[in-house]
C-alpha atoms as a PDB file:
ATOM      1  CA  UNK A   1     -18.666  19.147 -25.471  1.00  0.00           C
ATOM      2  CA  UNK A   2     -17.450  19.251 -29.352  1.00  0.00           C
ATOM      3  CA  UNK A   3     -15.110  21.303 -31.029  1.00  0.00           C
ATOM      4  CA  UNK A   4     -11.625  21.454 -31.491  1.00  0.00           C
ATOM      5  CA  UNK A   5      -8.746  23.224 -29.412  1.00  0.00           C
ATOM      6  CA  UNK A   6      -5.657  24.536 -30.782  1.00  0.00           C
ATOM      7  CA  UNK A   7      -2.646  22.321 -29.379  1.00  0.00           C
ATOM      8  CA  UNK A   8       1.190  22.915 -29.681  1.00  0.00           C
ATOM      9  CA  UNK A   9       3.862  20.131 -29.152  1.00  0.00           C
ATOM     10  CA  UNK A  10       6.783  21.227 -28.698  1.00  0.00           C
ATOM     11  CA  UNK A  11      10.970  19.678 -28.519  1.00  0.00           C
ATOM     12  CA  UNK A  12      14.007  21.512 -27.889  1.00  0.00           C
ATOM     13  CA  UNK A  13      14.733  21.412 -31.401  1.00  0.00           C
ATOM     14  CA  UNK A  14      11.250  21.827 -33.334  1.00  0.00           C
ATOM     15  CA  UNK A  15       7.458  22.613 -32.905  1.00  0.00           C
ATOM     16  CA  UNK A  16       6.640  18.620 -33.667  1.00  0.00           C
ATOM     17  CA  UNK A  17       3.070  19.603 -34.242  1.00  0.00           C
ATOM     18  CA  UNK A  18       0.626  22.514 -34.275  1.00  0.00           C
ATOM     19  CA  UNK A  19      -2.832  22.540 -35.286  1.00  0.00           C
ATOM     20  CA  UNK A  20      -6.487  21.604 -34.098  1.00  0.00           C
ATOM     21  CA  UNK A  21      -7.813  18.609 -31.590  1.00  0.00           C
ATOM     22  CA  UNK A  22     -10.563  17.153 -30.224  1.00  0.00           C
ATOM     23  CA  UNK A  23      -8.563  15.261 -27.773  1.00  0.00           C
ATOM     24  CA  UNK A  24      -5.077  14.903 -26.502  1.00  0.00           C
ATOM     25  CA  UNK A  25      -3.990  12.034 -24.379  1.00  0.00           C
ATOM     26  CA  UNK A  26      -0.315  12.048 -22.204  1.00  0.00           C
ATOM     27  CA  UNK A  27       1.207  10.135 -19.802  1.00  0.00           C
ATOM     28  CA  UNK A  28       0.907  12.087 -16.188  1.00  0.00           C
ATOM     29  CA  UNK A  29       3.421  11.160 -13.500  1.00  0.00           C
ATOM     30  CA  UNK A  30      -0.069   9.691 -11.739  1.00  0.00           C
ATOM     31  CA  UNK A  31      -1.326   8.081 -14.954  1.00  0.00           C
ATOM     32  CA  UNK A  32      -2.891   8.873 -18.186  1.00  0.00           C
ATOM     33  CA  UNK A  33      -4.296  12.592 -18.988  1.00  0.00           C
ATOM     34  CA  UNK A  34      -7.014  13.262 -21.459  1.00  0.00           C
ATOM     35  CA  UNK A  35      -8.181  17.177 -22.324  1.00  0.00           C
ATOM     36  CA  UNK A  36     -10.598  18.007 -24.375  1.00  0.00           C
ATOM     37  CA  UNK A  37     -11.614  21.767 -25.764  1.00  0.00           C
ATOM     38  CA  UNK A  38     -12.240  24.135 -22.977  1.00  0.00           C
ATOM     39  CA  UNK A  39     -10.655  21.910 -20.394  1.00  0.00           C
ATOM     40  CA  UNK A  40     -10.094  23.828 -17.019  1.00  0.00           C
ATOM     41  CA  UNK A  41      -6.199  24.906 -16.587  1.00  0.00           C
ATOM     42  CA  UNK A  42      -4.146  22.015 -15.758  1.00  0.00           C
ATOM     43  CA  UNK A  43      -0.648  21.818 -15.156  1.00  0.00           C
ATOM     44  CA  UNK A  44       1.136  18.159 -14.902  1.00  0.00           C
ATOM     45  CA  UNK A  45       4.605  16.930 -15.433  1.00  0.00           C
ATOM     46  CA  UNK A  46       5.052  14.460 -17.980  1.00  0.00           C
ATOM     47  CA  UNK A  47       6.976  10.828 -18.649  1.00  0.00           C
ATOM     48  CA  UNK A  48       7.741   9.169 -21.278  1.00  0.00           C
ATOM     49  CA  UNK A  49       4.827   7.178 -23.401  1.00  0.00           C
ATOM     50  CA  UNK A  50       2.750   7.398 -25.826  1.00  0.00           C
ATOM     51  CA  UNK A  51       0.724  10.434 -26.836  1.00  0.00           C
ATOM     52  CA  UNK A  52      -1.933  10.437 -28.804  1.00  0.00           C
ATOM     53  CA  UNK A  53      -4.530  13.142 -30.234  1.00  0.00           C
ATOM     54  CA  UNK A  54      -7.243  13.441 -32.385  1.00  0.00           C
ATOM     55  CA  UNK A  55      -6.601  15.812 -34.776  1.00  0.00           C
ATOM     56  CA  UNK A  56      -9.423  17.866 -36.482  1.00  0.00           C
ATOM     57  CA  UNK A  57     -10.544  15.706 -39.646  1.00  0.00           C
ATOM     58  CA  UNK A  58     -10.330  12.755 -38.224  1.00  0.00           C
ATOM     59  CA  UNK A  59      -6.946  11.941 -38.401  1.00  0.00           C
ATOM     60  CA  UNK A  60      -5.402  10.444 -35.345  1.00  0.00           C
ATOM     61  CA  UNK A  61      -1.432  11.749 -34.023  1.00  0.00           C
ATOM     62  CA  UNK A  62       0.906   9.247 -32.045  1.00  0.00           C
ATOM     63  CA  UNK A  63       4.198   9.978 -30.953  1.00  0.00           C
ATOM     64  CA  UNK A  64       6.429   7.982 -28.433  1.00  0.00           C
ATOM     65  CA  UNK A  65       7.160  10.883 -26.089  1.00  0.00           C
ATOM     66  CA  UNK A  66      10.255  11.895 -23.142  1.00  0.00           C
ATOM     67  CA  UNK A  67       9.652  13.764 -20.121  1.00  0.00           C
ATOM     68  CA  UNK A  68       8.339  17.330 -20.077  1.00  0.00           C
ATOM     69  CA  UNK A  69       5.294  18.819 -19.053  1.00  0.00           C
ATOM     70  CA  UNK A  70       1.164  19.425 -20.398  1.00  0.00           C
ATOM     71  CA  UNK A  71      -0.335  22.546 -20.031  1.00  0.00           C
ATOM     72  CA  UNK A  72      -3.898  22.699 -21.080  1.00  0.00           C
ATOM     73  CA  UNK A  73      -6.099  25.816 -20.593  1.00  0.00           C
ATOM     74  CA  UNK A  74      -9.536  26.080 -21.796  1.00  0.00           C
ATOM     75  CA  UNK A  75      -7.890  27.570 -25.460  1.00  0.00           C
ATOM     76  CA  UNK A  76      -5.361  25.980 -25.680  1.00  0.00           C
ATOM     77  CA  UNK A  77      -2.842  22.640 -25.335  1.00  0.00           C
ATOM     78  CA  UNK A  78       1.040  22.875 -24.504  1.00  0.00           C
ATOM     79  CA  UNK A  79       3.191  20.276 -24.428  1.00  0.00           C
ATOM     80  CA  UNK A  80       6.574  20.733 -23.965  1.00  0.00           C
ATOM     81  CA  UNK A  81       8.924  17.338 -23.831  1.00  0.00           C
ATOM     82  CA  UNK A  82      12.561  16.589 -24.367  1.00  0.00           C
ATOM     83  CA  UNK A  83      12.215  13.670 -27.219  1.00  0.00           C
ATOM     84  CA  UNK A  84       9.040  13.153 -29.482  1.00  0.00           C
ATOM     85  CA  UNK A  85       9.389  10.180 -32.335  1.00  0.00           C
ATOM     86  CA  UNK A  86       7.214   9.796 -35.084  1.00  0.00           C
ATOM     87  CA  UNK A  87       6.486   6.135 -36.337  1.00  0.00           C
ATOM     88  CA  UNK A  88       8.902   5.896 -38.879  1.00  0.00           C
ATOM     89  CA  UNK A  89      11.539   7.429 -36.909  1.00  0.00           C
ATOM     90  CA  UNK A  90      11.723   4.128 -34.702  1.00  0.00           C
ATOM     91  CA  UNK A  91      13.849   1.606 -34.913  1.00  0.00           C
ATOM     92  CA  UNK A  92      12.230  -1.095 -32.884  1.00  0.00           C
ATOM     93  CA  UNK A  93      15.625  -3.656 -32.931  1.00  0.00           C
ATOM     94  CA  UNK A  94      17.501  -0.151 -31.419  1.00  0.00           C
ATOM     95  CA  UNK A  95      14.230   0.429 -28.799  1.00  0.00           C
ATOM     96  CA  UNK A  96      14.896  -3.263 -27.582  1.00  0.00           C
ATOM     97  CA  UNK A  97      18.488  -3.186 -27.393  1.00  0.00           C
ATOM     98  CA  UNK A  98      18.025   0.253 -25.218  1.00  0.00           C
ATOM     99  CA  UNK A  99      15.758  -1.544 -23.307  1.00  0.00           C
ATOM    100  CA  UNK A 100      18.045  -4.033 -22.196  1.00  0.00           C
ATOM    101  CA  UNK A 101      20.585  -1.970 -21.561  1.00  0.00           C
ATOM    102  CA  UNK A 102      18.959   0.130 -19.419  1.00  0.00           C
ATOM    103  CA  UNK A 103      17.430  -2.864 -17.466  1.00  0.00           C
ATOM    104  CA  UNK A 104      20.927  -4.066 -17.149  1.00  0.00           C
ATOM    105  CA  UNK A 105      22.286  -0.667 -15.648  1.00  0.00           C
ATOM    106  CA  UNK A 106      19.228   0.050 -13.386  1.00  0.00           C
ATOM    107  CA  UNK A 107      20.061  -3.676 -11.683  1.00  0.00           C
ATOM    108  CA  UNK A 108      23.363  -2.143 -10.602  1.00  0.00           C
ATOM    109  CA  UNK A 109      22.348   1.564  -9.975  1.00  0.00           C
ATOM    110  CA  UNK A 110      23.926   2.955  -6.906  1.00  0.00           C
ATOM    111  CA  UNK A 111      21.632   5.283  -5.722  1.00  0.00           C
ATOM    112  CA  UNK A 112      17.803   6.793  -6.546  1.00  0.00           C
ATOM    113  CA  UNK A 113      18.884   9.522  -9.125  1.00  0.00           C
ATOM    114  CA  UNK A 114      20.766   6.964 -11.340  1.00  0.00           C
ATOM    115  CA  UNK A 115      17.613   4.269 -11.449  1.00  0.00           C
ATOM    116  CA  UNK A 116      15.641   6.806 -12.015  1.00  0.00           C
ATOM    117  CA  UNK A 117      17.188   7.788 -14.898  1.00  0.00           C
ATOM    118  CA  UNK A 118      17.496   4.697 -16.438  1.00  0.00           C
ATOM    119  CA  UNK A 119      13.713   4.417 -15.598  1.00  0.00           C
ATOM    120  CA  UNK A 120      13.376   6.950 -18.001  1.00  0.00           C
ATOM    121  CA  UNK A 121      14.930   5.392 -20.919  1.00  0.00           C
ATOM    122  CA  UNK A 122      13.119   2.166 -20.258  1.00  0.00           C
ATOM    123  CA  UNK A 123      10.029   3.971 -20.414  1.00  0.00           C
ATOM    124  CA  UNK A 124      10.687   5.576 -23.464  1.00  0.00           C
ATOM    125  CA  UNK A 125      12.131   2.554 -25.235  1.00  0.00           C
ATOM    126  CA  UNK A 126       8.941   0.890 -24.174  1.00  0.00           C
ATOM    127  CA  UNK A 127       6.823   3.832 -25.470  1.00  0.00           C
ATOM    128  CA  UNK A 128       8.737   3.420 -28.725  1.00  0.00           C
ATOM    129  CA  UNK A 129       7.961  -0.068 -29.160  1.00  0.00           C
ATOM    130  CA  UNK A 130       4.277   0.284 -28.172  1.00  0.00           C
ATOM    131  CA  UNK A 131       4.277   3.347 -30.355  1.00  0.00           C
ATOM    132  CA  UNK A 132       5.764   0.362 -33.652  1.00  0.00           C
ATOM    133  CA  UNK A 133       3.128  -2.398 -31.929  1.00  0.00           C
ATOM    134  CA  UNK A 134       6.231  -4.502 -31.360  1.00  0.00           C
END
């Protein structure tokens, strides 16, 4: 089915983007999500990755992504997330060096809340450094 569908992405601080897509991709809590125009309404939580859309014109949007949530209805995408980093607002030397740490402190985490926060910020550190190709 072609066309485009208005789609929103939204941080505490700014409306990242707003416009028309063909597709948006996000990482689910249970994997990958692709919606397309007139997608039934969906509701997932979201962690950090890597989201990608194709905008109208061809042009493609990725963004290394935190946690938040997708809502897609058949007008319309939402996504709502705590972080959302352009390309050339990583710093792939920081990304690592957050990585590391995080892996360090998750070794010695004392109990399921705190491992799963640092799960977090390896994610996102990852999704930052796949978002750079590094």
């Amino acid at each position: 089915m072609a066309g485009t569908v208005p789609f929103k992405l939204i941080t505490p601080t700014e409306v990242v983007f707003e416009g028309d897509a063909e597709l948006v991709i996000a990482v689910g809590t249970e994997g990958e999500e692709g919606i397309l125009p007139h997608h039934a309404p969906f509701l997932t939580a979201l962690r950090p990755g890597v989201l990608r859309a194709n905008k109208s014109g061809g042009n493609r949007l990725e963004l290394a992504t935190g946690e938040g949530f997708m809502q897609a209805l058949p007008d319309r995408v939402t996504v709502l997330v705590d972080r959302a980093l352009r390309f050339e607002d990583v710093n792939p030397a920081e990304a690592r060096n957050e990585l590391s740490a995080a892996l360090e402190r998750q070794k010695s985490a004392a109990d399921p809340a705190a491992f799963a926060r640092e799960q977090a910020i390896i994610d996102f550190a990852n999704a930052k450094l796949r978002l750079t190709h590094h």
